[in-house]
Protein backbone atom coordinates (compact mmCIF):
# COMPACT_ATOMS: atom_id res chain seq x y z
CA UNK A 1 158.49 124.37 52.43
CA UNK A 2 157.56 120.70 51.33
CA UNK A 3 155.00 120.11 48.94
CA UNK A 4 153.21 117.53 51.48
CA UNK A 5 152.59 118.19 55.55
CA UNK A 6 155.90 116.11 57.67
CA UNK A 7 154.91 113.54 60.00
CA UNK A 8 156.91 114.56 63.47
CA UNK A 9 159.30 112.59 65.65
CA UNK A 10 160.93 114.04 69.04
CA UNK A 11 163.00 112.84 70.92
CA UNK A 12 163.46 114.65 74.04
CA UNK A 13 166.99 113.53 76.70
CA UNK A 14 165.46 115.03 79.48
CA UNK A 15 168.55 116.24 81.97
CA UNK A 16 170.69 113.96 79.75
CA UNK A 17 172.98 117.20 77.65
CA UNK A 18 175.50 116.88 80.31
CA UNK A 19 176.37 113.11 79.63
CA UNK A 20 177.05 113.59 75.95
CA UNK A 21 180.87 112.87 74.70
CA UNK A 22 182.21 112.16 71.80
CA UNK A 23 181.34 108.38 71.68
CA UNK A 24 178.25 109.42 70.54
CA UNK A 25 178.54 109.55 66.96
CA UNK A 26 175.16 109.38 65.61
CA UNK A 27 174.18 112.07 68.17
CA UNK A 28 177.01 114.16 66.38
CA UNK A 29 176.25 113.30 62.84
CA UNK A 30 172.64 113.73 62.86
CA UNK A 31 174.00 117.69 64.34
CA UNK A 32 175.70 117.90 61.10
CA UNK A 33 172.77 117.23 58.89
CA UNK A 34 170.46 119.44 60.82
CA UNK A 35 169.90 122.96 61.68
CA UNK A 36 170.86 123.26 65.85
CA UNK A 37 169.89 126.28 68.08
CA UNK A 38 168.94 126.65 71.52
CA UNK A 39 164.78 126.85 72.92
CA UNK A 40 165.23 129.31 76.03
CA UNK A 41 163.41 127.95 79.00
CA UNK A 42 162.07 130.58 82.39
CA UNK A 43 163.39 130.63 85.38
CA UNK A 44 162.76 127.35 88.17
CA UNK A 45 160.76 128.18 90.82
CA UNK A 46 162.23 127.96 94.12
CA UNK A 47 161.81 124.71 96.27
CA UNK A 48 161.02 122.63 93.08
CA UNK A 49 161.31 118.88 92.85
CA UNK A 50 162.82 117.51 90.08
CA UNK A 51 159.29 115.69 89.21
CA UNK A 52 157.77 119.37 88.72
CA UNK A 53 160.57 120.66 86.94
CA UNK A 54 160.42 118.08 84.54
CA UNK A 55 156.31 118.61 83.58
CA UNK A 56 156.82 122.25 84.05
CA UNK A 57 159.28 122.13 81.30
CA UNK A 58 157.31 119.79 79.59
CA UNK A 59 154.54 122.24 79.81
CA UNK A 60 156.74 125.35 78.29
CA UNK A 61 157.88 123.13 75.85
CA UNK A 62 153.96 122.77 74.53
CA UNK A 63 153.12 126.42 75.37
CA UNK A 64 150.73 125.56 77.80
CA UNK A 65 151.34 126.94 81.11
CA UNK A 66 148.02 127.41 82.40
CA UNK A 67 147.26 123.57 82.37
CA UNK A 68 147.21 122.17 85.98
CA UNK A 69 150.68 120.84 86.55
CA UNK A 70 150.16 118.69 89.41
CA UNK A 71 152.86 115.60 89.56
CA UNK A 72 150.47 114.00 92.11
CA UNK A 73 147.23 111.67 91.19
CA UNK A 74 144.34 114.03 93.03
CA UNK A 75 143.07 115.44 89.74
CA UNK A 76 140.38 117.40 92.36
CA UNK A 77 141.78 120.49 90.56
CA UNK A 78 139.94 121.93 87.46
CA UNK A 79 141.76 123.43 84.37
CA UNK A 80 140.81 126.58 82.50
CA UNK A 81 137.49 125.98 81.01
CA UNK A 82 139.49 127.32 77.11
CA UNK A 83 140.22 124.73 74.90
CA UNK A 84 143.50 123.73 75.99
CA UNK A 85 144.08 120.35 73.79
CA UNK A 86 146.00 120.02 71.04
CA UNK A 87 144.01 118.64 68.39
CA UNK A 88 141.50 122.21 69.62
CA UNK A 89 144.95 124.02 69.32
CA UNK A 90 146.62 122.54 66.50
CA UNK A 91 143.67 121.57 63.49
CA UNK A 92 142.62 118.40 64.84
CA UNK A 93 146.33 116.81 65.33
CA UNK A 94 146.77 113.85 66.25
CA UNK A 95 149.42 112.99 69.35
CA UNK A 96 150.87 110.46 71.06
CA UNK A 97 153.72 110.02 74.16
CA UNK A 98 155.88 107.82 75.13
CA UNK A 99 157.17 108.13 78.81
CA UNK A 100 157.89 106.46 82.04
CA UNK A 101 157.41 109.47 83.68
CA UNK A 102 153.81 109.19 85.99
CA UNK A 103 153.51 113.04 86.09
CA UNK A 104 153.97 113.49 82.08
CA UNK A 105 151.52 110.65 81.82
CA UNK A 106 148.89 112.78 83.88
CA UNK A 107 149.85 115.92 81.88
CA UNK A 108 150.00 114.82 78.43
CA UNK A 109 146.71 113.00 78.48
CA UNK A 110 144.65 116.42 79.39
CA UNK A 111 146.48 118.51 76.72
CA UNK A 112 144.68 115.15 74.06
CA UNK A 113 147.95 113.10 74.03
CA UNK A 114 147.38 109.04 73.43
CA UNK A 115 149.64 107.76 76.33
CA UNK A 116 151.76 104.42 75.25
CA UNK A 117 153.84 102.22 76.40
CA UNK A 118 157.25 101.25 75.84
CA UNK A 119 157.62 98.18 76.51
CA UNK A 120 154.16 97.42 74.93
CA UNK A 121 155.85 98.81 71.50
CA UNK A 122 158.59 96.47 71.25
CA UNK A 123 157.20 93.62 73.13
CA UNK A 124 157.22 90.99 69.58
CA UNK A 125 160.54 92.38 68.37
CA UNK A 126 162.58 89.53 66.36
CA UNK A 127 165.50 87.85 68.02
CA UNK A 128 167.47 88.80 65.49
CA UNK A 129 167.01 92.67 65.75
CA UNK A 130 168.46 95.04 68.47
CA UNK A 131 165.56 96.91 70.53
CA UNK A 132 166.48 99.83 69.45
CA UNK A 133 166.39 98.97 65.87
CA UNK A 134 162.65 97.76 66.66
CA UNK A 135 162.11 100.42 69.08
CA UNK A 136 163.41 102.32 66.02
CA UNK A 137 160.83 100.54 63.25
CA UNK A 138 157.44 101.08 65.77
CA UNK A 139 158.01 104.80 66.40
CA UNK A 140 157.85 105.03 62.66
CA UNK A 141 155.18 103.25 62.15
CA UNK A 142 152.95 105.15 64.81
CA UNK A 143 154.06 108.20 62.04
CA UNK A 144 153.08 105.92 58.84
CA UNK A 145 156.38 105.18 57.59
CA UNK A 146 156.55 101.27 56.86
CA UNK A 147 158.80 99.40 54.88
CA UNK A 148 160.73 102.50 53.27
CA UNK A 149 157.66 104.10 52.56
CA UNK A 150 155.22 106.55 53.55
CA UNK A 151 151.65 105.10 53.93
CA UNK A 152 148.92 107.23 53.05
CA UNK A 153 147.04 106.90 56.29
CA UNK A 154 148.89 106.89 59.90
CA UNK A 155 147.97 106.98 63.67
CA UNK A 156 149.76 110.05 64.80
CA UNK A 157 151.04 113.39 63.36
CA UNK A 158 153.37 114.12 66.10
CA UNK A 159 154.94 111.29 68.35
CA UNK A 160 157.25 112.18 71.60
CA UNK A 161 159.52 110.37 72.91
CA UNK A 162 160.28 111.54 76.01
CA UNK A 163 163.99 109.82 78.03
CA UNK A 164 164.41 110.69 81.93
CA UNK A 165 168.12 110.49 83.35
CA UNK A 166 167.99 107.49 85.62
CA UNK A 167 165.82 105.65 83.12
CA UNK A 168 167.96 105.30 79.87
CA UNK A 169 170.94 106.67 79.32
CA UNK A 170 172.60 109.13 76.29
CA UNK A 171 173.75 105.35 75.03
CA UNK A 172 170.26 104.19 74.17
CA UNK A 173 169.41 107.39 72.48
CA UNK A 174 172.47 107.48 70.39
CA UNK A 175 171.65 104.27 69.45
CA UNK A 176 168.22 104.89 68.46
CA UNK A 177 169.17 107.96 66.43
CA UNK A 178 171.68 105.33 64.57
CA UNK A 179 168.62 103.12 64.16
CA UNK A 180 166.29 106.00 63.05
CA UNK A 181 168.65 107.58 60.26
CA UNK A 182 169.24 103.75 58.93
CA UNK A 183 165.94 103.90 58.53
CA UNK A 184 165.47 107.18 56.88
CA UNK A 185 167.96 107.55 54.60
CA UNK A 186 168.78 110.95 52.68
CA UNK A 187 166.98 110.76 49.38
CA UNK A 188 164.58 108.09 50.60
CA UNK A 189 161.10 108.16 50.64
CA UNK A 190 160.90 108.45 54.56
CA UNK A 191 163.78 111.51 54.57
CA UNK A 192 161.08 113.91 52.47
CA UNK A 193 158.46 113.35 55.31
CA UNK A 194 159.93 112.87 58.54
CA UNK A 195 160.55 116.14 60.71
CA UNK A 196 163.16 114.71 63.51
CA UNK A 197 163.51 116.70 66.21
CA UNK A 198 166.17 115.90 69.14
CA UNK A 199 165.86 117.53 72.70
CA UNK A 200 168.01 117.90 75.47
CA UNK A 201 168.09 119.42 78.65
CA UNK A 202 170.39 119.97 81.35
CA UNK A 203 168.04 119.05 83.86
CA UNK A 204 168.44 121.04 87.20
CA UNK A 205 170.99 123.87 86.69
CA UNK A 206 173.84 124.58 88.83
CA UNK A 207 175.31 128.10 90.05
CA UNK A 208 178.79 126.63 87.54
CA UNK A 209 175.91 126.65 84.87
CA UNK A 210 174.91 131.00 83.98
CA UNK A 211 178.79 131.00 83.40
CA UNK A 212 179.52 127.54 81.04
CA UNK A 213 175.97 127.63 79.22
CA UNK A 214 175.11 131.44 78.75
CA UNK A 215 173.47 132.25 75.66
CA UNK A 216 173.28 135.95 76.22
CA UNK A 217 176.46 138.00 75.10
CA UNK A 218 175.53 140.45 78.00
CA UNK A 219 177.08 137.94 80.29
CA UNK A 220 180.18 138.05 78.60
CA UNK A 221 180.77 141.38 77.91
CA UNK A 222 181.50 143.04 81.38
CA UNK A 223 181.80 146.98 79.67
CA UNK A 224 179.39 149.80 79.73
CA UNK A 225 178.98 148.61 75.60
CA UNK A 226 177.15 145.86 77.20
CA UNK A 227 174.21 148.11 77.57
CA UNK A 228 173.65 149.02 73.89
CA UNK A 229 172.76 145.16 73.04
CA UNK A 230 169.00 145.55 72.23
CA UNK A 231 167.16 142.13 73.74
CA UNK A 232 167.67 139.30 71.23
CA UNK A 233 164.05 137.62 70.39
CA UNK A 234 163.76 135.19 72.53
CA UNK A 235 163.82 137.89 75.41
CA UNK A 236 160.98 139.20 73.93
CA UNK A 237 156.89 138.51 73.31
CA UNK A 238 154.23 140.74 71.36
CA UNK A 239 157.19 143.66 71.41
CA UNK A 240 157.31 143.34 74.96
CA UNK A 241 160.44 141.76 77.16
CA UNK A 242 159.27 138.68 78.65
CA UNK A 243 159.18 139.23 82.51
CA UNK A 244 161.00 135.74 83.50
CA UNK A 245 164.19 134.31 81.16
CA UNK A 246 166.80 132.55 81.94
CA UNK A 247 170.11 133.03 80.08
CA UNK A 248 171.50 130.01 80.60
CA UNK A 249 171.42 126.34 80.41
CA UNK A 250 168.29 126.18 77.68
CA UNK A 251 167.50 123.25 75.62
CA UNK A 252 169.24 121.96 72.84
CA UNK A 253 167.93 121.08 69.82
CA UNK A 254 168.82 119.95 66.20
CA UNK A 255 166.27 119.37 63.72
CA UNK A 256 166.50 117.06 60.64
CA UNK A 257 163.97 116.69 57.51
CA UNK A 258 165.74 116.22 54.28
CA UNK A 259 165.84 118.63 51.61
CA UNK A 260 163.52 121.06 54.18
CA UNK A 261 165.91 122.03 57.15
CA UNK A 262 168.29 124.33 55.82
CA UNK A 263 172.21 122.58 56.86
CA UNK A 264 174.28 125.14 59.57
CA UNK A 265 177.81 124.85 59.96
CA UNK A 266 177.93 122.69 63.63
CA UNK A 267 179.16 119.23 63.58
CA UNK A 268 178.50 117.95 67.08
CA UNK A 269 176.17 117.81 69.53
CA UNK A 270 177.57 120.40 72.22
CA UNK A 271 176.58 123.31 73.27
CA UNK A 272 179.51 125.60 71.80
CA UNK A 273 179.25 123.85 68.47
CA UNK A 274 175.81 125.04 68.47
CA UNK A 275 176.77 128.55 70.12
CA UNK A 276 179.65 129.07 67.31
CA UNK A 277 178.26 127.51 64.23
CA UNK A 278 174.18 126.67 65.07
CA UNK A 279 171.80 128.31 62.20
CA UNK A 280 168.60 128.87 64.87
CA UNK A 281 170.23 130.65 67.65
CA UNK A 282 167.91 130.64 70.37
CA UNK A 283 164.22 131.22 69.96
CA UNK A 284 161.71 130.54 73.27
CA UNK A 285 160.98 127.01 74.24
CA UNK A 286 156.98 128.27 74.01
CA UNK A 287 157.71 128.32 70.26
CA UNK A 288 158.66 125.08 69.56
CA UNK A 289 155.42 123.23 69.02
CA UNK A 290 154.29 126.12 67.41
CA UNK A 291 156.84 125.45 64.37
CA UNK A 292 156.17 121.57 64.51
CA UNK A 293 152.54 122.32 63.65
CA UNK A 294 153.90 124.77 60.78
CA UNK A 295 155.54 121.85 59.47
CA UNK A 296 152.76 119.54 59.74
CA UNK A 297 150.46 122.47 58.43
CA UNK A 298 148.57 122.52 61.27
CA UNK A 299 149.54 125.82 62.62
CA UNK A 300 150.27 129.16 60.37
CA UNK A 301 154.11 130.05 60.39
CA UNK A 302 155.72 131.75 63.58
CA UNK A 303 158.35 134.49 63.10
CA UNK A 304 160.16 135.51 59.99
């Protein structure tokens, strides 16, 4: 546990795990520093567009289901009356999003996220520096890191990032990875404080999918020994097994804060690496921003 709350960054390839080869080496590397595991997302409905799978993942991924999830702009609907936002949810914190995505946009700003724009970030960038590397230099400074150090006041706590397939490619996030680690060097002042977290999804799933991406060993073990496998965690909530899972294709994850993530044995970015030598398994995808706000002590800690 670090002796100071992190300041979060994630970055989240939205349908983009598929495109990821080996050319991607800062994608890999940053796998190797980190601790990689799997967030378990439900079942799609049937009939859904790819616009309301991507906010209703959105939506697991922030544990909040019961928001309106409408893609469209007739807001007529009203949410639960509860408290649903996160600085109600998460001790006042402080978010902000970055995404082309209209439907996100709509979304993130009920649950208390400051929408901003992209292109607004890195509109002044030098002619001398890459966009990424400025793209790179603004996200941290939304999180207070400036310079090589950590200022003692910033904008945001938690900053996403979130990348469509279609919009960028696994290219530009490699890239900005590359331009984020330059940045925060292990040992530096920036390493201690930043909690990166990189996402990616497969997008919409396939029927070739339950049998290349399963993450339950029931699916590979055909015997009647099959049946004494008690339900792994993520199958399960308050000691109960969650009605709606699916075993296959979840989200990928590695997550990176020096001298605070404890190191696993995978190397790259795939999902066998992670399956064979990831330290966090496979926990559910409700979870997630759960632990973020553990790290940036807004939020007691989940699980063991």
């Amino acid at each position: 546990m670090a002796d100071k709350p992190s300041r979060s960054l994630v970055l989240f390839g939205d349908g983009l795990a598929r495109s990821i080869d080996p050319s991607h080496s800062h994608l890999h590397s940053l796998a190797s520093l980190s601790s990689c595991g799997f967030l378990s997302l439900p079942n799609s409905p049937p009939s859904e567009s790819e616009d309301q799978r991507t906010v209703r993942e959105f939506a697991v991924l922030l544990d909040a289901p019961n928001v309106n999830v409408q893609v469209s702009d007739d807001d007529s609907q009203k949410d639960s009356p509860e408290k649903q936002t996160l600085p109600d949810r998460f001790m006042g914190m402080k978010a902000a999003i970055l995404t082309n995505h209209s439907g996100l946009k709509s979304f993130s700003s009920k649950l208390g996220f400051n929408v901003l724009q992209l292109d607004a970030l890195a509109k002044d960038y030098d002619a001398g520096l890459h966009e990424n590397d400025v793209v790179a230099l603004e996200l941290l400074k939304l999180l207070g890191f400036q310079e090589g150090k950590v200022q003692d006041s910033n904008n945001f706590d938690l900053v996403f990032f979130h990348i469509g397939a279609g919009e960028k490619n696994v290219e530009y996030i490699n890239a900005l990875v590359g331009g984020l680690m330059n940045q925060a060097q292990p040992g530096s002042d920036i390493s201690s404080r930043l909690h990166l977290s990189l996402v990616m999804s497969y997008g919409k799933v396939s029927e070739d999918d339950e049998s290349k991406f399963s993450v339950s060993k029931r699916a590979d073990e055909k015997s009647y020994l099959s049946l004494l496998y008690p339900l792994q965690s993520y199958a399960m909530k308050g000691g109960f097994p969650r009605k709606d899972v699916r075993l296959h294709s979840p989200l990928l994850i590695a997550q990176w804060q020096d001298a605070v993530t404890h190191k696993d044995n995978a190397e790259r970015f795939y999902f066998q690496d992670f399956m064979e030598h990831g330290g966090n398994l496979t926990i559910p995808a409700d979870r997630f921003l759960h632990e973020i706000a553990f790290k940036l002590w807004k939020a007691p800690k989940y699980g063991a």
